[in-house]
C-alpha atoms as a PDB file:
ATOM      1  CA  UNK A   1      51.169 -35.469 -42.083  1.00  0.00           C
ATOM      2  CA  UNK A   2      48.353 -32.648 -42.673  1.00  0.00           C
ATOM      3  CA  UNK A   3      45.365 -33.186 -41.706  1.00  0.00           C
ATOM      4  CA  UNK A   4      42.016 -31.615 -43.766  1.00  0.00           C
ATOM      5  CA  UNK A   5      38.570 -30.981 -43.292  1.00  0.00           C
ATOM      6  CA  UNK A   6      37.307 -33.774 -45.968  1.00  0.00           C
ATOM      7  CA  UNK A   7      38.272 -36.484 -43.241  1.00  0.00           C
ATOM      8  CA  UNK A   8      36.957 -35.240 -39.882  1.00  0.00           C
ATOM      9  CA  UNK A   9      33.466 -33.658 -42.265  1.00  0.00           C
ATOM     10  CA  UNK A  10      33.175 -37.161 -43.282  1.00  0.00           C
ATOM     11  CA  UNK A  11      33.292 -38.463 -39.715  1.00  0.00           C
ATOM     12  CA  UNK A  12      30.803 -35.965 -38.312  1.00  0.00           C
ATOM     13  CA  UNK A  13      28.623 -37.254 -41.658  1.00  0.00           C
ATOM     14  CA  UNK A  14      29.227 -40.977 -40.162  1.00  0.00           C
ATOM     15  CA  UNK A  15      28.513 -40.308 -36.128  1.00  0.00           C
ATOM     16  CA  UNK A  16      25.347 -38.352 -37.523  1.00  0.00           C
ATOM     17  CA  UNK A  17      24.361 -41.336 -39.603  1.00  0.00           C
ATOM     18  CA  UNK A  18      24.307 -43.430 -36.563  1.00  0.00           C
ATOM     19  CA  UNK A  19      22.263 -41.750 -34.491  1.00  0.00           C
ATOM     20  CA  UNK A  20      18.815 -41.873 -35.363  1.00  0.00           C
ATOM     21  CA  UNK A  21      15.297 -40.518 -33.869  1.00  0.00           C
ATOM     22  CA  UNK A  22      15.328 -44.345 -32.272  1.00  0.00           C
ATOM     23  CA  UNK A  23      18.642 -44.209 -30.775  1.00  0.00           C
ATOM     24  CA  UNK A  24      17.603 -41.220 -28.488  1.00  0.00           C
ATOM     25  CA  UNK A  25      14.373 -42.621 -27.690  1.00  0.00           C
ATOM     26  CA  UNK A  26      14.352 -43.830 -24.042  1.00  0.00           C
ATOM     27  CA  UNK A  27      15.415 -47.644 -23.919  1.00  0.00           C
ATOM     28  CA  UNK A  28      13.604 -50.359 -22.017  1.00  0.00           C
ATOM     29  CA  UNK A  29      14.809 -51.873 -19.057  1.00  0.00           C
ATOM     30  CA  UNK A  30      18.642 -51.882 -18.130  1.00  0.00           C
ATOM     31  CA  UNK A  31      20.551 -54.594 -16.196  1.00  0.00           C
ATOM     32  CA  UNK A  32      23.375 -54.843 -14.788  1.00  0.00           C
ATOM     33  CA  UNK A  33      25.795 -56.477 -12.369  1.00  0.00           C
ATOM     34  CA  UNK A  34      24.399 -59.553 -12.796  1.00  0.00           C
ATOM     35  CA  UNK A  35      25.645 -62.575 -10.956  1.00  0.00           C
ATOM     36  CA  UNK A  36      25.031 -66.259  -9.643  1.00  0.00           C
ATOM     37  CA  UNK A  37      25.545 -67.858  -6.260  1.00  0.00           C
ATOM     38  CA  UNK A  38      28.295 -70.635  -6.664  1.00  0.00           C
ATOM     39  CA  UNK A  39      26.940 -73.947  -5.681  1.00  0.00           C
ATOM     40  CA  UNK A  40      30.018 -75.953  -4.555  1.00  0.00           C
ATOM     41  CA  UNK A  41      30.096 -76.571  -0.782  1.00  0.00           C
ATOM     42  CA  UNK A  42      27.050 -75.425  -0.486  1.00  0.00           C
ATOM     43  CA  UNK A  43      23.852 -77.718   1.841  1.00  0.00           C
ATOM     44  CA  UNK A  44      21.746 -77.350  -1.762  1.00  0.00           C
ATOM     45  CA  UNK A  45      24.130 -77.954  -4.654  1.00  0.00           C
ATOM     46  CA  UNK A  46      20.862 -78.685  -6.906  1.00  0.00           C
ATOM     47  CA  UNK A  47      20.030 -75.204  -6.884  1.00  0.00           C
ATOM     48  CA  UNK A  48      21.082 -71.383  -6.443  1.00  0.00           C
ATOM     49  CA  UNK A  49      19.918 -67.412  -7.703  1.00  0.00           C
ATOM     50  CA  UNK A  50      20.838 -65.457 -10.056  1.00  0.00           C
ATOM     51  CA  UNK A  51      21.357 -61.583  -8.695  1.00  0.00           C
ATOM     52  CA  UNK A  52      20.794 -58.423 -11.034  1.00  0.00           C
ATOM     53  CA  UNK A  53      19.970 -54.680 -11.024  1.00  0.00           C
ATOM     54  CA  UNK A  54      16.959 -53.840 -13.278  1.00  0.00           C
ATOM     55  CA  UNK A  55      16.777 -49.805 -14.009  1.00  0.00           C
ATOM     56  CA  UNK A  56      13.396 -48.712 -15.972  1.00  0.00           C
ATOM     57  CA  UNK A  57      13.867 -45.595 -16.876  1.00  0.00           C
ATOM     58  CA  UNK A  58      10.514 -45.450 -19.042  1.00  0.00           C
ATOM     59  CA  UNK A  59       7.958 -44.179 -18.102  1.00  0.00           C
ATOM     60  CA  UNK A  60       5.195 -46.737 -17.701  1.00  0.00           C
ATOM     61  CA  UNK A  61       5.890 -50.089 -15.090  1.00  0.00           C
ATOM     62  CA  UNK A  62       7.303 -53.244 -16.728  1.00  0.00           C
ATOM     63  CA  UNK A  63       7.136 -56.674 -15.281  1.00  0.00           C
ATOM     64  CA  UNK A  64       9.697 -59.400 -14.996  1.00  0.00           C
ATOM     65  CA  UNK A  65       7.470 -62.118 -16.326  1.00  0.00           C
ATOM     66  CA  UNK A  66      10.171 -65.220 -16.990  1.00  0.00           C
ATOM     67  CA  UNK A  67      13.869 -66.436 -17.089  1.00  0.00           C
ATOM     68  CA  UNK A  68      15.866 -69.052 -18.672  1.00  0.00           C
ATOM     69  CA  UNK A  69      19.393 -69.953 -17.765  1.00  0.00           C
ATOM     70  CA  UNK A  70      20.124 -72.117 -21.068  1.00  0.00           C
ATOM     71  CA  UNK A  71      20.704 -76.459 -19.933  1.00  0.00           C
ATOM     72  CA  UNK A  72      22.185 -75.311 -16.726  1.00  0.00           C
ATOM     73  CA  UNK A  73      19.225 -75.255 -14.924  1.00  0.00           C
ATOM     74  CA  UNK A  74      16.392 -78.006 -15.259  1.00  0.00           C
ATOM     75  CA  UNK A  75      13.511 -75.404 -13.831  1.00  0.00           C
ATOM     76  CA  UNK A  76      13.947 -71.609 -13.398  1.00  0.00           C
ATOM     77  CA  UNK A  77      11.604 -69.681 -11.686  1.00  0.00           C
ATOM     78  CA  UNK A  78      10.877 -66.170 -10.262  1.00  0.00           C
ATOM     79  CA  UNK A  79      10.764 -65.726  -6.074  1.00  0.00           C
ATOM     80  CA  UNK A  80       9.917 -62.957  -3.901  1.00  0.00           C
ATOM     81  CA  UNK A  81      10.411 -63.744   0.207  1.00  0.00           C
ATOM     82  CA  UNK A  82       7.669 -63.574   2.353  1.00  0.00           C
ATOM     83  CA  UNK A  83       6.849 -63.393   6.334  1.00  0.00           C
ATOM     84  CA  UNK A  84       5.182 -66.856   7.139  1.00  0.00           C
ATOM     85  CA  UNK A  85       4.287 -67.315  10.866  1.00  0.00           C
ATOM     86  CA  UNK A  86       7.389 -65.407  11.264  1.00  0.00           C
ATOM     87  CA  UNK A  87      10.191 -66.687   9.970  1.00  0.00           C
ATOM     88  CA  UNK A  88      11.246 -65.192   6.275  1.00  0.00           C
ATOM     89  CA  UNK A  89      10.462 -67.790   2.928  1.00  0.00           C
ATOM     90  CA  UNK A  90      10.675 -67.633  -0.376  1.00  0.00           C
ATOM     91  CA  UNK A  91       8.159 -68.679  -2.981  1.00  0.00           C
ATOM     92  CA  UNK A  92       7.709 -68.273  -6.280  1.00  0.00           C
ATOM     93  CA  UNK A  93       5.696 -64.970  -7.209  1.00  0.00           C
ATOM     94  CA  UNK A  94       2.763 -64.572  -8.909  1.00  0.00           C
ATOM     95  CA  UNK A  95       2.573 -62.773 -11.999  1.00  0.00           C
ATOM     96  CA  UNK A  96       6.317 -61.520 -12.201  1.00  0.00           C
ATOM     97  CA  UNK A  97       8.846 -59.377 -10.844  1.00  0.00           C
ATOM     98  CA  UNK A  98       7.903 -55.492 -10.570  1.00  0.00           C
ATOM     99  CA  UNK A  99      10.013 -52.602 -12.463  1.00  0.00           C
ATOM    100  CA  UNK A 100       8.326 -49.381 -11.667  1.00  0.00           C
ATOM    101  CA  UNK A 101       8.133 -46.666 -14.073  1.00  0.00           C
ATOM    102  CA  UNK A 102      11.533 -44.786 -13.435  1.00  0.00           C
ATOM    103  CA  UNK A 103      12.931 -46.790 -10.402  1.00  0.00           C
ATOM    104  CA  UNK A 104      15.172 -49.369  -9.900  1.00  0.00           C
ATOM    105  CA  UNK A 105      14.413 -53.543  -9.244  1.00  0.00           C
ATOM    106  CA  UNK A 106      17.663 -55.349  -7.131  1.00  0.00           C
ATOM    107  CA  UNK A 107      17.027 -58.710  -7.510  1.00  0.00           C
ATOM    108  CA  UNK A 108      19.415 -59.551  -4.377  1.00  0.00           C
ATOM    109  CA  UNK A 109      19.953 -62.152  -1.816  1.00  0.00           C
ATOM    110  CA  UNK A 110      17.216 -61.815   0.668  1.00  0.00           C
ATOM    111  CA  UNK A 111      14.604 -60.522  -1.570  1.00  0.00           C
ATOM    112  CA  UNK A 112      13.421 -61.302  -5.316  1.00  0.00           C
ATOM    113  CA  UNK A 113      15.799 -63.434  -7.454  1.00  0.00           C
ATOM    114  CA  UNK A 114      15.777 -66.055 -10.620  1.00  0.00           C
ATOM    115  CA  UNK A 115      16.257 -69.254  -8.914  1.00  0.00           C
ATOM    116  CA  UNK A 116      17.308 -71.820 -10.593  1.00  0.00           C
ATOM    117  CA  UNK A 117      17.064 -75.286 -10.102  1.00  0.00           C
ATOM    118  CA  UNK A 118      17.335 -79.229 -10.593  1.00  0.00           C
ATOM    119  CA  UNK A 119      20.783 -77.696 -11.776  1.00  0.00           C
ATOM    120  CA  UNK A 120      23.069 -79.925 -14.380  1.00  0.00           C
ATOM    121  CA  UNK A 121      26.513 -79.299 -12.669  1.00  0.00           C
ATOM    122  CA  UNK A 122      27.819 -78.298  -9.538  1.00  0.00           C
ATOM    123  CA  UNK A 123      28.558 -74.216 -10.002  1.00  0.00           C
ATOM    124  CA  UNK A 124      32.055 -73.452  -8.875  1.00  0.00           C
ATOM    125  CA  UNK A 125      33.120 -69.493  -8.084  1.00  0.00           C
ATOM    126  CA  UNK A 126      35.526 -67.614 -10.350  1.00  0.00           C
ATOM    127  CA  UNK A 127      35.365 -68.046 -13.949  1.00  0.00           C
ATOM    128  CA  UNK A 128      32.173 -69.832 -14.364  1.00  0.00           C
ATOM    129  CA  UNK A 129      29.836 -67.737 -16.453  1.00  0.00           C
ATOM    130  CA  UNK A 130      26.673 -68.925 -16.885  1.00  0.00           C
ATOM    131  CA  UNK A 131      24.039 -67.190 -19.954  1.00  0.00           C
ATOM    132  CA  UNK A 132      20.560 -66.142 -19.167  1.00  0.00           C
ATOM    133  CA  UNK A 133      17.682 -64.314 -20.579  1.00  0.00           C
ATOM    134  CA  UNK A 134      15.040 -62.566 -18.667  1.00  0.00           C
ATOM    135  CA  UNK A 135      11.744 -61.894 -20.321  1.00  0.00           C
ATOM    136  CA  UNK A 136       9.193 -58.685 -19.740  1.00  0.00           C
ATOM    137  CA  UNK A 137       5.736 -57.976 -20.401  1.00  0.00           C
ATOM    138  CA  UNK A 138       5.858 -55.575 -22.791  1.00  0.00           C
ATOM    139  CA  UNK A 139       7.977 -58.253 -24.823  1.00  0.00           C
ATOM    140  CA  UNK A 140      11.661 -57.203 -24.185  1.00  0.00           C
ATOM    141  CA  UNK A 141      14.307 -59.874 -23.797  1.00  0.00           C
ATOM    142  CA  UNK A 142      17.879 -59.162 -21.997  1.00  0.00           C
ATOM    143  CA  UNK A 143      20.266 -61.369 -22.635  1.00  0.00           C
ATOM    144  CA  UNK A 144      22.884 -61.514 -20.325  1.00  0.00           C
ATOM    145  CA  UNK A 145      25.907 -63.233 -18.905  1.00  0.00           C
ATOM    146  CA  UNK A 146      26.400 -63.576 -15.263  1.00  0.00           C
ATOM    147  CA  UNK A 147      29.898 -64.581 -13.321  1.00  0.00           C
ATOM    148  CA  UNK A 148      29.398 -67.097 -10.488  1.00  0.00           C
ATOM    149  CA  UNK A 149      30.346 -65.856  -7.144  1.00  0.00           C
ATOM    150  CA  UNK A 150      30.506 -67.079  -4.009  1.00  0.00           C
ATOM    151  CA  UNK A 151      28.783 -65.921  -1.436  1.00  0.00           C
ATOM    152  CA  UNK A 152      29.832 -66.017   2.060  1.00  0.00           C
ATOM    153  CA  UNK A 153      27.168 -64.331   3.866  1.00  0.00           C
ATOM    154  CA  UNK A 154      24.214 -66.658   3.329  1.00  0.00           C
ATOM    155  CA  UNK A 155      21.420 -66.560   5.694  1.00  0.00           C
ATOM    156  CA  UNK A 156      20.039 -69.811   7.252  1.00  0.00           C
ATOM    157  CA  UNK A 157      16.256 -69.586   5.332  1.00  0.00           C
ATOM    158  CA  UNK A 158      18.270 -68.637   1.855  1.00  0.00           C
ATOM    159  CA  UNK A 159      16.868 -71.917   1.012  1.00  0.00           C
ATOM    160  CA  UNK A 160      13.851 -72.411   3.045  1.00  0.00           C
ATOM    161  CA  UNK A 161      10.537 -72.296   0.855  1.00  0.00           C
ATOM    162  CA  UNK A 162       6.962 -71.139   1.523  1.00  0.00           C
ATOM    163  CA  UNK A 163       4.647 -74.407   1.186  1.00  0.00           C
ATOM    164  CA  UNK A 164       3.328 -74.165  -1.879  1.00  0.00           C
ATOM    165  CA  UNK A 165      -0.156 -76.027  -3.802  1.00  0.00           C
ATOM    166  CA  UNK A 166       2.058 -78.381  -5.654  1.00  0.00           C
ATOM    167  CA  UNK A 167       2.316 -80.467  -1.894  1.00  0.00           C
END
């Protein structure tokens, strides 16, 4: 077989067509390693998190403003923990989840997650998936899909919540 110049000048001419002035613009916020706490066994079976690593490398601070995990989840909301009379409690934030211009957001067990609750189903580990979107304030939408994991290393206030107005 010989190979010309015609095929690989018309490949160049295709990989150029693809890139565009857009494509090297900075991109919005990345995510990754996203994941959910598996619910069977568990003292709370009606609810659980969803983990994820938000990177904004732009250069002006974006907010985590909303989430929805599809009919898996009857509520979602957005929690930080806090230090009430001291013992460590989550609540829901106020106003979103922080992304700093250029640094990173882990939304991790034992700080700011999606939790989700009034859940449909019982979430079992290893090859559950479950589909989510999370929502910014400059109008960007991730979708994503997140495996369910268990996690073994669950502190005792993973589920303990700040009192909140609605009581």
């Amino acid at each position: 077989m010989k190979w010309t110049s015609i095929p690989v000048a018309a490949a160049v001419v295709a990989l150029a067509a693809c890139s565009s002035p857009a494509d090297s613009a900075t991109p919005g916020i990345l995510a990754a390693d996203p994941w959910v706490r598996a619910t069977v066994g568990t003292e709370r079976p009606d609810m659980t998190a969803l983990f994820v690593n938000l990177t904004n490398p732009t250069q002006e601070d974006r907010t985590l403003v909303a989430a929805d995990c599809g009919d898996v989840a009857g509520k979602v909301e957005l929690h930080e923990m806090v230090m009430v009379d001291g013992e460590m409690l989550m609540q829901e934030v106020d106003g979103g989840l922080p992304v700093p211009a250029g640094e990173h957001a882990h939304l991790a067990p034992g700080g700011p997650h999606v939790m989700l609750m009034d859940l449909a189903r019982e979430l079992p580990a290893g090859g559950e998936e479950i589909d989510c979107t999370l929502s910014f304030d400059d109008g960007q939408v991730i979708e994503l899909t997140a495996p369910v994991k268990e996690f073994t290393e669950e502190q005792d206030t993973y589920h303990t919540h700040a009192p909140s107005d609605d009581s």
